[in-house]
N, C-alpha and C. Protein backbone atom coordinates (compact mmCIF):
# COMPACT_ATOMS: atom_id res chain seq x y z
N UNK A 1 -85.55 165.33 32.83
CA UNK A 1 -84.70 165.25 34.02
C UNK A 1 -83.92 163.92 33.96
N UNK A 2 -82.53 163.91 34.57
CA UNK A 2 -81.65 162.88 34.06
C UNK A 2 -81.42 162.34 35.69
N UNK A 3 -81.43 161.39 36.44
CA UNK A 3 -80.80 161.45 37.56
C UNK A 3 -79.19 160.88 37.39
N UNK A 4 -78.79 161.77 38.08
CA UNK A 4 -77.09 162.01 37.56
C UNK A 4 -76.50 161.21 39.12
N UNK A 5 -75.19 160.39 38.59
CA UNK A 5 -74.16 160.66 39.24
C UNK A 5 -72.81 160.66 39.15
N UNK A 6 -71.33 160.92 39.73
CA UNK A 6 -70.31 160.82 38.91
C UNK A 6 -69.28 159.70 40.08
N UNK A 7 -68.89 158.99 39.09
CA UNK A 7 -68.35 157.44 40.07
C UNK A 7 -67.08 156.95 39.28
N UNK A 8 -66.68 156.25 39.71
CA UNK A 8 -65.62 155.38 39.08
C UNK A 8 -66.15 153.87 38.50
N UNK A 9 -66.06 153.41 37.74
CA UNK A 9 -66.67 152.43 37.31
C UNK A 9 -65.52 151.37 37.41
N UNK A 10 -66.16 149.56 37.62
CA UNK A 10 -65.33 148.86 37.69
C UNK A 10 -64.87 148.29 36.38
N UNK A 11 -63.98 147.46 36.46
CA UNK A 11 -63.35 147.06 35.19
C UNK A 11 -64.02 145.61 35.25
N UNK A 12 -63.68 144.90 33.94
CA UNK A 12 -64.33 143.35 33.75
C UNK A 12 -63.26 142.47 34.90
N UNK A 13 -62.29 142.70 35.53
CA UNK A 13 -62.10 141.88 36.36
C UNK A 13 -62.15 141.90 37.42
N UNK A 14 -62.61 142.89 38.13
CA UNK A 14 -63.04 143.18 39.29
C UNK A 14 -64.36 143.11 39.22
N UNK A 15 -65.25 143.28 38.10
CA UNK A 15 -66.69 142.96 38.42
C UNK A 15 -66.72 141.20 38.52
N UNK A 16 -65.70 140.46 38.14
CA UNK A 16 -65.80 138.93 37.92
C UNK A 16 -65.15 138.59 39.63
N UNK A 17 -64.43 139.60 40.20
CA UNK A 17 -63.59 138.61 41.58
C UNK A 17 -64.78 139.33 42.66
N UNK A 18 -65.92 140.57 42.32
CA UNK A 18 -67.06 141.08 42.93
C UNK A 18 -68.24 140.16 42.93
N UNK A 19 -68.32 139.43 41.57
CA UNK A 19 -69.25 138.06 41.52
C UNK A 19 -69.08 136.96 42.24
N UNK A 20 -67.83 136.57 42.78
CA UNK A 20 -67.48 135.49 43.26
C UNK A 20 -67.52 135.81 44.52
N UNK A 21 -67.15 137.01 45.11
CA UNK A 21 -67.49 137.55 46.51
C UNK A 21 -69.25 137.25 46.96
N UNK A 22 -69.62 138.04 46.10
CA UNK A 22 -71.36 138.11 46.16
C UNK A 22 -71.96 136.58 46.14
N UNK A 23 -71.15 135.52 45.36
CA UNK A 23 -71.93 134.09 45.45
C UNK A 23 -71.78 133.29 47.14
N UNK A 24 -70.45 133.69 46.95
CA UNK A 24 -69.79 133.17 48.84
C UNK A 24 -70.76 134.13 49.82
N UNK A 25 -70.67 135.23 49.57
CA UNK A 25 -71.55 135.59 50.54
C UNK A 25 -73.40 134.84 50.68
N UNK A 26 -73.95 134.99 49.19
CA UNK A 26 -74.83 134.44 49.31
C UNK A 26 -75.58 133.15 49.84
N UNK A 27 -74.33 132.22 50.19
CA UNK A 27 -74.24 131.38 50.20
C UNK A 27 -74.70 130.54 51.79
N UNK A 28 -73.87 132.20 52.37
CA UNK A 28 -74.37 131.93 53.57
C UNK A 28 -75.45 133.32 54.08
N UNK A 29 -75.79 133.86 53.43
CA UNK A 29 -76.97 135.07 53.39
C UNK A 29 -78.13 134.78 52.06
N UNK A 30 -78.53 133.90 52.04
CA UNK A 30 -79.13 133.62 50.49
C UNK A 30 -80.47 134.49 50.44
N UNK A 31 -80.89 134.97 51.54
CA UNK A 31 -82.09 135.83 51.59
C UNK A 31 -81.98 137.29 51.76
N UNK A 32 -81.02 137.72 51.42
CA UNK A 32 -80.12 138.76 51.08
C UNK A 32 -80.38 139.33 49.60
N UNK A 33 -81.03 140.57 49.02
CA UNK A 33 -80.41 141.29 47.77
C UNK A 33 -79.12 141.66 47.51
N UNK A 34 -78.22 140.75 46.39
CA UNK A 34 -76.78 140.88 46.34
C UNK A 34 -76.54 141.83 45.17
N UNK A 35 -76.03 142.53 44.84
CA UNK A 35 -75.61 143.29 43.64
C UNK A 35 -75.14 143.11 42.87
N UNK A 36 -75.91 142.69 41.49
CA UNK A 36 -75.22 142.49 39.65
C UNK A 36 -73.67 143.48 40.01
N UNK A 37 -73.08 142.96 40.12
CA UNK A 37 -71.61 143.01 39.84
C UNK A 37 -71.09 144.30 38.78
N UNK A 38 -72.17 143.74 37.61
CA UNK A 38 -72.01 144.83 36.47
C UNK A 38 -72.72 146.37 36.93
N UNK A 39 -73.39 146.17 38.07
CA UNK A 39 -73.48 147.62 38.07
C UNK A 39 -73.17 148.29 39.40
N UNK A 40 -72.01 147.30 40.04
CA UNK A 40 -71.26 148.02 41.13
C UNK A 40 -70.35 149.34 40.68
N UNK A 41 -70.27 150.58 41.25
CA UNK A 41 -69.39 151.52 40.79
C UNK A 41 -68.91 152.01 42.22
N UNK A 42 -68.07 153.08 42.00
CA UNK A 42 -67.62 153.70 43.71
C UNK A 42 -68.06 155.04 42.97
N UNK A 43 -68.92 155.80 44.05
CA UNK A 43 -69.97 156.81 43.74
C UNK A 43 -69.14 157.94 44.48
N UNK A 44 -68.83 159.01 43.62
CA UNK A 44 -67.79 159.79 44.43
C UNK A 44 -69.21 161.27 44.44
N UNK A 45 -70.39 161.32 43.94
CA UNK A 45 -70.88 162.34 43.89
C UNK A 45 -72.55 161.86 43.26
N UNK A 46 -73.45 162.03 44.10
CA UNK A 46 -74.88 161.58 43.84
C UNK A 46 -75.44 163.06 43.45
N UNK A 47 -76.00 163.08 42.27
CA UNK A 47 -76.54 164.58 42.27
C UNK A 47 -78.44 164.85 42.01
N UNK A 48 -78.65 163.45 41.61
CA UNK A 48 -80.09 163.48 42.00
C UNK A 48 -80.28 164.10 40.26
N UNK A 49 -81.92 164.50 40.72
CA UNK A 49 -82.74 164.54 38.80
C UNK A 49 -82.00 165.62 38.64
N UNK A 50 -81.55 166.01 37.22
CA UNK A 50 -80.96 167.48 36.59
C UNK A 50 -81.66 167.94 35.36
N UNK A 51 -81.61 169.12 35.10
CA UNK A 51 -81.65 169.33 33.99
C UNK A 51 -80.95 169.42 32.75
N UNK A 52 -80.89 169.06 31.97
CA UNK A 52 -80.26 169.34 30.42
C UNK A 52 -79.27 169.95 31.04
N UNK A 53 -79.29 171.73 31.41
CA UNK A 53 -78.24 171.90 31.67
C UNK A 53 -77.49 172.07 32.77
N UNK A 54 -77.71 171.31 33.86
CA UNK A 54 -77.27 170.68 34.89
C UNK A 54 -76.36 169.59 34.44
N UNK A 55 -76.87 168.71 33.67
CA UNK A 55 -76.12 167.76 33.46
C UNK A 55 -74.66 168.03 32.61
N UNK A 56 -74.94 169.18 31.68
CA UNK A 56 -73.43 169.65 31.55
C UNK A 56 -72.96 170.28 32.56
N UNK A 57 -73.64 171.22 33.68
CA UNK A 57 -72.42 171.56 34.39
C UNK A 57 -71.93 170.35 35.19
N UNK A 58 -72.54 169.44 35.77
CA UNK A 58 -71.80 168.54 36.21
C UNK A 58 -70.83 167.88 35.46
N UNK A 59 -70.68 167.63 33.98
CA UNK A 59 -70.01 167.24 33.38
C UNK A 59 -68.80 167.86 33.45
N UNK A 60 -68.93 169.23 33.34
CA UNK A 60 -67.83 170.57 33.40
C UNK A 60 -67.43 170.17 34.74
N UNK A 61 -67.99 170.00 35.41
CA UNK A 61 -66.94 170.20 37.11
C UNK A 61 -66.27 168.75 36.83
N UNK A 62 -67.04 167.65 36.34
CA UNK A 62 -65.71 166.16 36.27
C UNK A 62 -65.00 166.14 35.19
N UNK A 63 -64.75 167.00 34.64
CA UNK A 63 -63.80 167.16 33.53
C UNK A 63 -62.57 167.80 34.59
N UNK A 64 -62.70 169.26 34.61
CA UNK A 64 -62.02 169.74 35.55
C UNK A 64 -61.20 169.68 36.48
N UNK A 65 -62.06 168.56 37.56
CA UNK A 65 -61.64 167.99 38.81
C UNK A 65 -60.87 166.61 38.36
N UNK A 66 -60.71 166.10 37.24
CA UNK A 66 -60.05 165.04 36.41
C UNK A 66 -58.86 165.47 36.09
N UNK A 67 -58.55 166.86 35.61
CA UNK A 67 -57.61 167.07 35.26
C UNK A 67 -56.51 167.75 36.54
N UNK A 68 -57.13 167.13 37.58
CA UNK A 68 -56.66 167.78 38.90
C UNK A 68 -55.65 166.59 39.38
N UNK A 69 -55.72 165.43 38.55
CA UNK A 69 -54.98 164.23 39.72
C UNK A 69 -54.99 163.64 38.48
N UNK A 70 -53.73 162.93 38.47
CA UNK A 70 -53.29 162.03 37.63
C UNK A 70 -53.49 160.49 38.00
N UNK A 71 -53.90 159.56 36.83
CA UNK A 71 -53.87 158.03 37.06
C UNK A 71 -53.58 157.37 38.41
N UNK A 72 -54.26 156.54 39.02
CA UNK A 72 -53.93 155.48 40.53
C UNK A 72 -54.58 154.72 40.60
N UNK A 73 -53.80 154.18 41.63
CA UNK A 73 -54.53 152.42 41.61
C UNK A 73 -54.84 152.45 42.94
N UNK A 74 -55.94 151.53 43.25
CA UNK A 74 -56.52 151.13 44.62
C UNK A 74 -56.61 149.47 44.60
N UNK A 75 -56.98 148.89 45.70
CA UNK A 75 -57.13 147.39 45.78
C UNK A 75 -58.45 147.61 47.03
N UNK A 76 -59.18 146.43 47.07
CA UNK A 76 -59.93 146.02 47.39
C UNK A 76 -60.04 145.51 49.13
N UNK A 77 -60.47 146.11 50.53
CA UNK A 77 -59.40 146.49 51.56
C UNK A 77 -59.84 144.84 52.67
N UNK A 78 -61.28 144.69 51.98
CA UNK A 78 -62.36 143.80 52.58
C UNK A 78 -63.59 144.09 53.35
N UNK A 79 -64.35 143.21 53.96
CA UNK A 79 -65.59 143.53 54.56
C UNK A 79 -66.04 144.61 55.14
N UNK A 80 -66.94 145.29 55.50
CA UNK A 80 -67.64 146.45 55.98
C UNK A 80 -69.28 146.43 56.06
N UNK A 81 -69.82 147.37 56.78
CA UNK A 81 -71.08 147.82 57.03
C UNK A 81 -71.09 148.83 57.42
N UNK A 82 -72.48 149.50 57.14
CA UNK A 82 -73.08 151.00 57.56
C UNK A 82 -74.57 150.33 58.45
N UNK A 83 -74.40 150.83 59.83
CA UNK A 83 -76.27 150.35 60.33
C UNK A 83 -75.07 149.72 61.72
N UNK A 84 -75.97 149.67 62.23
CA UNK A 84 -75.64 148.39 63.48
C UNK A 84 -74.94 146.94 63.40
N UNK A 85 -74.00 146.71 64.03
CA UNK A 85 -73.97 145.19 63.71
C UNK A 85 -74.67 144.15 63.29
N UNK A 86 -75.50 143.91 64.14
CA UNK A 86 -76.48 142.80 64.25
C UNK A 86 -77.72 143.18 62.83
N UNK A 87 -77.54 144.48 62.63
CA UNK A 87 -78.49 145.04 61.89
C UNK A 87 -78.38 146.12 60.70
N UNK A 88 -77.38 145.57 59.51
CA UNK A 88 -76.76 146.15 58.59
C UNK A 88 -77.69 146.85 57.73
N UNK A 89 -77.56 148.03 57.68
CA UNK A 89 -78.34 148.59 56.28
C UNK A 89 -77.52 148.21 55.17
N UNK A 90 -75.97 148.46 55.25
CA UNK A 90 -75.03 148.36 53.79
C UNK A 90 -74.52 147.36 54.23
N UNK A 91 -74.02 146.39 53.15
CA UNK A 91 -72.65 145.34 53.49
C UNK A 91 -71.92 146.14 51.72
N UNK A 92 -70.64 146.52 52.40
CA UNK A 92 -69.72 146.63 51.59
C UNK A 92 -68.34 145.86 51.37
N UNK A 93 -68.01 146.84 50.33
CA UNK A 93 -66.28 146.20 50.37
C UNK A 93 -65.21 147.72 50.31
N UNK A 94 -64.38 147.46 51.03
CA UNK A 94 -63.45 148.62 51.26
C UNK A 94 -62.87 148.53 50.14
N UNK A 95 -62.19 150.50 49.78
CA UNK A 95 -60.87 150.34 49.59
C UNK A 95 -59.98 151.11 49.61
N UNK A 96 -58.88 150.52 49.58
CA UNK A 96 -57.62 150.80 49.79
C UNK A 96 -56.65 151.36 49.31
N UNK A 97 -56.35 152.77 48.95
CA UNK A 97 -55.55 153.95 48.21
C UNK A 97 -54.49 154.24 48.97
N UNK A 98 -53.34 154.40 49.23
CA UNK A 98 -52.26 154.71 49.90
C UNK A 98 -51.89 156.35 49.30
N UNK A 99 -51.95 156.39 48.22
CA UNK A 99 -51.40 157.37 47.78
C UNK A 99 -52.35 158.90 48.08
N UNK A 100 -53.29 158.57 48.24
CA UNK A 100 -54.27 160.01 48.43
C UNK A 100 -55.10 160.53 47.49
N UNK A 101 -54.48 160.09 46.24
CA UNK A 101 -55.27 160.68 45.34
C UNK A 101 -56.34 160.32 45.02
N UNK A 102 -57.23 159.34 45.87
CA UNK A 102 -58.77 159.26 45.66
C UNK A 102 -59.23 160.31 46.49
N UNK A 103 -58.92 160.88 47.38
CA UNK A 103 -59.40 161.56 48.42
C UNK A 103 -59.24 163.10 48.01
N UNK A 104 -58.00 163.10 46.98
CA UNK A 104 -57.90 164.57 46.33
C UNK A 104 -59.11 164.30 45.44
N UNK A 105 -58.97 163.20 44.41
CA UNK A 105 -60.05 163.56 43.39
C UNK A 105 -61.52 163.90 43.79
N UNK A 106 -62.04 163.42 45.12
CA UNK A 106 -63.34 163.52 45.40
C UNK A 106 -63.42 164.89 46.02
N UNK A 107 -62.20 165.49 46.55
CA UNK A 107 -62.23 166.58 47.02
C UNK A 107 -62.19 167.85 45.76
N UNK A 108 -61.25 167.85 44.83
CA UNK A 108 -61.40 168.67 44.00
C UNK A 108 -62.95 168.28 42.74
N UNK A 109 -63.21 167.52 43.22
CA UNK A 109 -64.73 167.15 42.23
C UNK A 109 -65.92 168.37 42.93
N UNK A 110 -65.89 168.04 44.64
CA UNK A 110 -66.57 168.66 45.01
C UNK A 110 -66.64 170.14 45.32
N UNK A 111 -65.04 170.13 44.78
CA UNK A 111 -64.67 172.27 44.99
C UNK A 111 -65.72 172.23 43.70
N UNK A 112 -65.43 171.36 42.42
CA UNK A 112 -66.15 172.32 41.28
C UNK A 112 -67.61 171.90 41.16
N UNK A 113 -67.58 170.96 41.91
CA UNK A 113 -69.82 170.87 41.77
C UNK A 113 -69.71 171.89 42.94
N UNK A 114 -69.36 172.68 43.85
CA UNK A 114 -70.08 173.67 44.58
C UNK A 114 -69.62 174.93 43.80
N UNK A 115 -68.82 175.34 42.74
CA UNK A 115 -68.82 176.47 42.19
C UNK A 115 -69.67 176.52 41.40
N UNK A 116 -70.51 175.10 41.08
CA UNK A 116 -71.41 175.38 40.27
C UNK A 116 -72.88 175.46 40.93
N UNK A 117 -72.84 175.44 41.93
CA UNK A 117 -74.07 175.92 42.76
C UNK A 117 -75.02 174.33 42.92
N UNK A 118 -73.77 172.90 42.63
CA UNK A 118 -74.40 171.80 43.72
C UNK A 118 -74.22 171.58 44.93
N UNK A 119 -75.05 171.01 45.34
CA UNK A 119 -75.59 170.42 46.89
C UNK A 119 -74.36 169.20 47.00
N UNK A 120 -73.57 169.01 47.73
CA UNK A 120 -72.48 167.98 47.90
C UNK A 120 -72.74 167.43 48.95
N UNK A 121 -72.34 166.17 48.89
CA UNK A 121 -72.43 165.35 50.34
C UNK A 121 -71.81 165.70 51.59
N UNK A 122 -71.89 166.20 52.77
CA UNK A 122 -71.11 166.83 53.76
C UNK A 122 -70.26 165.86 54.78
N UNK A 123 -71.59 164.75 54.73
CA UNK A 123 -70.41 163.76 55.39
C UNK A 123 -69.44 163.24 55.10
N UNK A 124 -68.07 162.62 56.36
CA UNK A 124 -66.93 162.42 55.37
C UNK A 124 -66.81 161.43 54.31
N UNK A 125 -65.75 161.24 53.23
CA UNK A 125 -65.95 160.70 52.53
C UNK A 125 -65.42 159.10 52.87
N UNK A 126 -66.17 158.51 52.93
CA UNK A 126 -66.19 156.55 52.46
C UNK A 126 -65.86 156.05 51.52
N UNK A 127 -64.91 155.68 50.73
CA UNK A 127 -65.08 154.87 49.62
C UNK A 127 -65.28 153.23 49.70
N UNK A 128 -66.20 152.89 49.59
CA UNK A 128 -66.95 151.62 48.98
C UNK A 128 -67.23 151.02 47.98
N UNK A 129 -67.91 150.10 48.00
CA UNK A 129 -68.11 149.79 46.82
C UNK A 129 -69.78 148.49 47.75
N UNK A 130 -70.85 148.88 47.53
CA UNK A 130 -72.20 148.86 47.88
C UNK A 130 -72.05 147.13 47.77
N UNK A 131 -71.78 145.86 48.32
CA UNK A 131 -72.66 144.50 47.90
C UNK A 131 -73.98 144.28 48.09
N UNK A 132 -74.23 144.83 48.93
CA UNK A 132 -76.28 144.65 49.30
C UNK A 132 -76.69 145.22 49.96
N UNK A 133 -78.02 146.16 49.84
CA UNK A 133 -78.59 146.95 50.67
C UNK A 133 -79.61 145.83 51.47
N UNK A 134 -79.68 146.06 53.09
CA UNK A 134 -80.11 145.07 53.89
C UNK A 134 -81.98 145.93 54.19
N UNK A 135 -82.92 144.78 53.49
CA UNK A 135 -84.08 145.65 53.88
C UNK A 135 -84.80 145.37 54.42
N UNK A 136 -84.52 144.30 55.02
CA UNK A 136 -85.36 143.78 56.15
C UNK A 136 -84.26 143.41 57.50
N UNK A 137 -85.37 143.06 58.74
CA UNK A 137 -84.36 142.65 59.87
C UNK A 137 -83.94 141.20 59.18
N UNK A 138 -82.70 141.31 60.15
CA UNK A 138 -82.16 140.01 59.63
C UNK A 138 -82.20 138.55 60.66
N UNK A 139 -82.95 137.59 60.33
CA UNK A 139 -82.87 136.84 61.58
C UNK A 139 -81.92 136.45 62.43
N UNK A 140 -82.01 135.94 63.89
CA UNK A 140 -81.08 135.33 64.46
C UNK A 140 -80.10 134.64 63.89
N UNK A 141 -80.06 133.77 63.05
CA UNK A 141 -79.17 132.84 62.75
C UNK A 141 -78.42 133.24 61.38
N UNK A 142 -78.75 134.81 60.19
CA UNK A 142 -78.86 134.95 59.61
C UNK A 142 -77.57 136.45 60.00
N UNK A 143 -78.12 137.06 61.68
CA UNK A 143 -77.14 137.73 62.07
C UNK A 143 -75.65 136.61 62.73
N UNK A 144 -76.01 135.75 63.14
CA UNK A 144 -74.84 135.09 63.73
C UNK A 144 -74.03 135.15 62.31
N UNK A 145 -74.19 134.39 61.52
CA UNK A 145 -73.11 133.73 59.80
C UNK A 145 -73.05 135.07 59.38
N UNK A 146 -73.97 136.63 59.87
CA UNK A 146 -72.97 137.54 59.17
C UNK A 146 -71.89 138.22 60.31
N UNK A 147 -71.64 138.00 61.45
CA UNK A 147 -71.17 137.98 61.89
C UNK A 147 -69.85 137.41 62.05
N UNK A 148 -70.04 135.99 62.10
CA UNK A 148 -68.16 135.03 61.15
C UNK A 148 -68.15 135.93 60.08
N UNK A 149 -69.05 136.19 58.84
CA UNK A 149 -68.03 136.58 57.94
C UNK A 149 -67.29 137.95 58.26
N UNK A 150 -67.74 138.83 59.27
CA UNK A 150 -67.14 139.99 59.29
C UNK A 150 -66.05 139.97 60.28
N UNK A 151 -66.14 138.91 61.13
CA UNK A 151 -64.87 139.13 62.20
C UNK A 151 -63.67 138.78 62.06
N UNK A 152 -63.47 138.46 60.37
CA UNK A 152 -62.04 138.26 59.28
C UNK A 152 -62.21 139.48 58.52
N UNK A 153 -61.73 140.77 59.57
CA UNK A 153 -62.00 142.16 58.89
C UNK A 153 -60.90 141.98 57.43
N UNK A 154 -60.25 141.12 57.17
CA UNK A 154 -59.97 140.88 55.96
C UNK A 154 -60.48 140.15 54.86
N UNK A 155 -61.75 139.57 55.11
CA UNK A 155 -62.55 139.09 54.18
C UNK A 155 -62.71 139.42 53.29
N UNK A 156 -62.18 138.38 52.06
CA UNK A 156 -62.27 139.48 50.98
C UNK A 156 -61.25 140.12 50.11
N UNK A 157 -60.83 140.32 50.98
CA UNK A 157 -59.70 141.57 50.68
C UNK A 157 -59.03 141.04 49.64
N UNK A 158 -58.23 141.38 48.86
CA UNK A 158 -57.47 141.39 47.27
C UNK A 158 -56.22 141.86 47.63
N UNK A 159 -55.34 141.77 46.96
CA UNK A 159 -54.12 142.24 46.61
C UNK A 159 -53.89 142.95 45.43
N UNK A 160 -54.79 142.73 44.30
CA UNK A 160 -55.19 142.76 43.24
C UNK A 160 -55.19 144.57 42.98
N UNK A 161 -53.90 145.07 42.53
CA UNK A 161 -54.32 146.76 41.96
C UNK A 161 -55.14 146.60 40.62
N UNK A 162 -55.94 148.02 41.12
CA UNK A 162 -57.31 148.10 39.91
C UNK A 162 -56.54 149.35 39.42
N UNK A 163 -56.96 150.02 38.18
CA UNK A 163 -56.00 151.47 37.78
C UNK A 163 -57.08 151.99 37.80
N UNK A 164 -57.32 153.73 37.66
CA UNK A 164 -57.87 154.52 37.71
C UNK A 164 -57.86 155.42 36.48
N UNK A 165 -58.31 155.67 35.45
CA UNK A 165 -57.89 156.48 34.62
C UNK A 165 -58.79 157.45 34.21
N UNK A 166 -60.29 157.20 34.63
CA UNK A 166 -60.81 158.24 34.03
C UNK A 166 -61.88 158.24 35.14
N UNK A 167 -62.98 159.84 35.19
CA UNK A 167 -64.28 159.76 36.10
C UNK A 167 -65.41 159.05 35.03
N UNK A 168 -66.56 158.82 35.55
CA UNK A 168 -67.59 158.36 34.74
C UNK A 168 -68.84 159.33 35.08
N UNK A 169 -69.28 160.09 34.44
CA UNK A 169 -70.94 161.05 34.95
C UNK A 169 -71.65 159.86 33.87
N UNK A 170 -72.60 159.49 34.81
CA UNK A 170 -73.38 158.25 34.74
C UNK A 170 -75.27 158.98 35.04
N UNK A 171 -75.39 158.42 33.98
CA UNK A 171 -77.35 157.88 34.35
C UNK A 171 -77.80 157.15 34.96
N UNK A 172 -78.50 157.45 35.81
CA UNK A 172 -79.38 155.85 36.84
C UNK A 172 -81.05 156.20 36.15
N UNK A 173 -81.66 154.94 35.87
CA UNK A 173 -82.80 154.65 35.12
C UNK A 173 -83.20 153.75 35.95
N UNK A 174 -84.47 154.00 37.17
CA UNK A 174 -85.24 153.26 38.25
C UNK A 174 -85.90 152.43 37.17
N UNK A 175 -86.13 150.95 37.48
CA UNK A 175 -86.80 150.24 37.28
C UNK A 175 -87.69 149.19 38.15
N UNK A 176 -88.24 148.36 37.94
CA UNK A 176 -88.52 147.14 38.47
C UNK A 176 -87.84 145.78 38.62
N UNK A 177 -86.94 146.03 37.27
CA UNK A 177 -85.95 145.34 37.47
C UNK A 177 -84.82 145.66 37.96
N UNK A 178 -84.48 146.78 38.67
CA UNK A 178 -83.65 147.16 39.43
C UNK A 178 -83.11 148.84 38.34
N UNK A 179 -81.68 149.16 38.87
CA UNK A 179 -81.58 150.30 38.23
C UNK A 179 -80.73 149.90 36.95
N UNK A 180 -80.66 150.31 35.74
CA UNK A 180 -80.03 150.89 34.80
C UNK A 180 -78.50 151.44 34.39
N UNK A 181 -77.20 151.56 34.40
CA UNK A 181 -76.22 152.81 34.59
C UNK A 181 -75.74 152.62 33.29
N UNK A 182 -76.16 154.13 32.52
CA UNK A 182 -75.52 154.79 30.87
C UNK A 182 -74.20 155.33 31.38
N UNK A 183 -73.22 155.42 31.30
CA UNK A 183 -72.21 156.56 31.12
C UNK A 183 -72.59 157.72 29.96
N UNK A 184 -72.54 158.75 30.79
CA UNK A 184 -72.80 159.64 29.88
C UNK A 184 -71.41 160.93 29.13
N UNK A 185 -70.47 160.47 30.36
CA UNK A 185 -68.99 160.64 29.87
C UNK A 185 -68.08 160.72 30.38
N UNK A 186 -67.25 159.88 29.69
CA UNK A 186 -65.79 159.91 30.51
C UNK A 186 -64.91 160.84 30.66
N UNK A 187 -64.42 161.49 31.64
CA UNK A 187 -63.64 162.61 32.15
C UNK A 187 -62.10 161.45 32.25
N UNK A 188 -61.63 161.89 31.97
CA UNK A 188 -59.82 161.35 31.86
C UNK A 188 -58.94 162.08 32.71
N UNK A 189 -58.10 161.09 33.31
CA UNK A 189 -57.34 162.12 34.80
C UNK A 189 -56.08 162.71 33.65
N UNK A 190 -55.30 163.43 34.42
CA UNK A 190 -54.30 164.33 34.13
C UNK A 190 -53.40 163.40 33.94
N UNK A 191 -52.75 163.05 32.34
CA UNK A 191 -51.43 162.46 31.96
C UNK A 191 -50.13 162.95 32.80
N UNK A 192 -49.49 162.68 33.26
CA UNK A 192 -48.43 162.74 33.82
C UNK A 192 -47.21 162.54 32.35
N UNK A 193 -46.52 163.80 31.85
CA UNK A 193 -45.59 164.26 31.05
C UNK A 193 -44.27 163.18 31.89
N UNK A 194 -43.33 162.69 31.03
CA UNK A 194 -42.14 161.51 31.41
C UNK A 194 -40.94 162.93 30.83
């Protein structure tokens, strides 16, 4: 059994301006789990353990749904959370697509993982990108400083376009030292003919 999922993976310079985010934050959250940078991705489809041949049909539906939307760029929108204010389960980072076609690609991903008889996420879609899962309460003074940092709902934020060119169906490998991510293959969006 493989636990599968299919995401967009970041590039080496956005995992380097994601490191520098994560140190500032830490800085003033230091008792905080922050996220190796290198294994931030934007998760357009979690599919959990598969089999052998599960894992090709999922492959088959991000091939597919790849060739549904051509190349785009997004930027980085700034701060976020999932949970309560005072009491974050997620601290993320937004982002920011104008054009739509992240919202097609996750949509035509999920027409072809349900023709193939997967379970898809129903709620709407978020794109994020995960900085730290919050697993404990967070103290008083620990909610105040995350509080400044979020009430510059632009914190963060980039100008910086990232490109888009291909999906990634990825391996997650639980450890102790945290998780693992193989690409197991790259799906390539639809060339656009000049």
């Amino acid at each position: 059994m493989t636990r599968t999922f299919i995401a967009l993976e970041m590039d080496e310079s956005l995992q380097r301006y994601l490191a520098g985010v994560n140190r500032q934050m830490a800085q003033e959250l230091p008792n905080l789990d922050w996220i190796d940078p290198a294994g931030i991705h934007l998760t357009l489809a979690f599919l959990g353990e598969l089999t052998d041949q599960q894992v090709a049909e999922a492959i088959s539906a991000a091939r597919v749904a790849a060739q549904q939307v051509s190349p785009f760029e997004y930027r980085l929108s700034g701060l976020g959370f999932f949970g309560l204010p005072r009491q974050p389960r997620v601290i993320w980072m937004g982002i920011e697509e104008p054009s739509g076609k992240l919202v097609q690609l996750h949509r035509a991903l999920n027409r072809e993982l349900r023709l193939r008889r997967f379970e898809v996420e129903k709620r709407p879609f978020s794109p994020h990108l995960t900085l730290s899962r919050v697993k404990a309460p967070l103290k008083p003074d620990e909610q105040q400083r995350l509080q400044r940092l979020f009430a510059n709902k632009q914190a963060f934020a980039s100008s910086l376009l990232h490109r888009v060119s291909h999906l990634s169906v990825m391996k997650s490998e639980l450890s102790r030292m945290g998780a693992k991510y193989t690409c197991l293959q790259y799906c390539p969006l639809r060339e656009e003919l000049n």
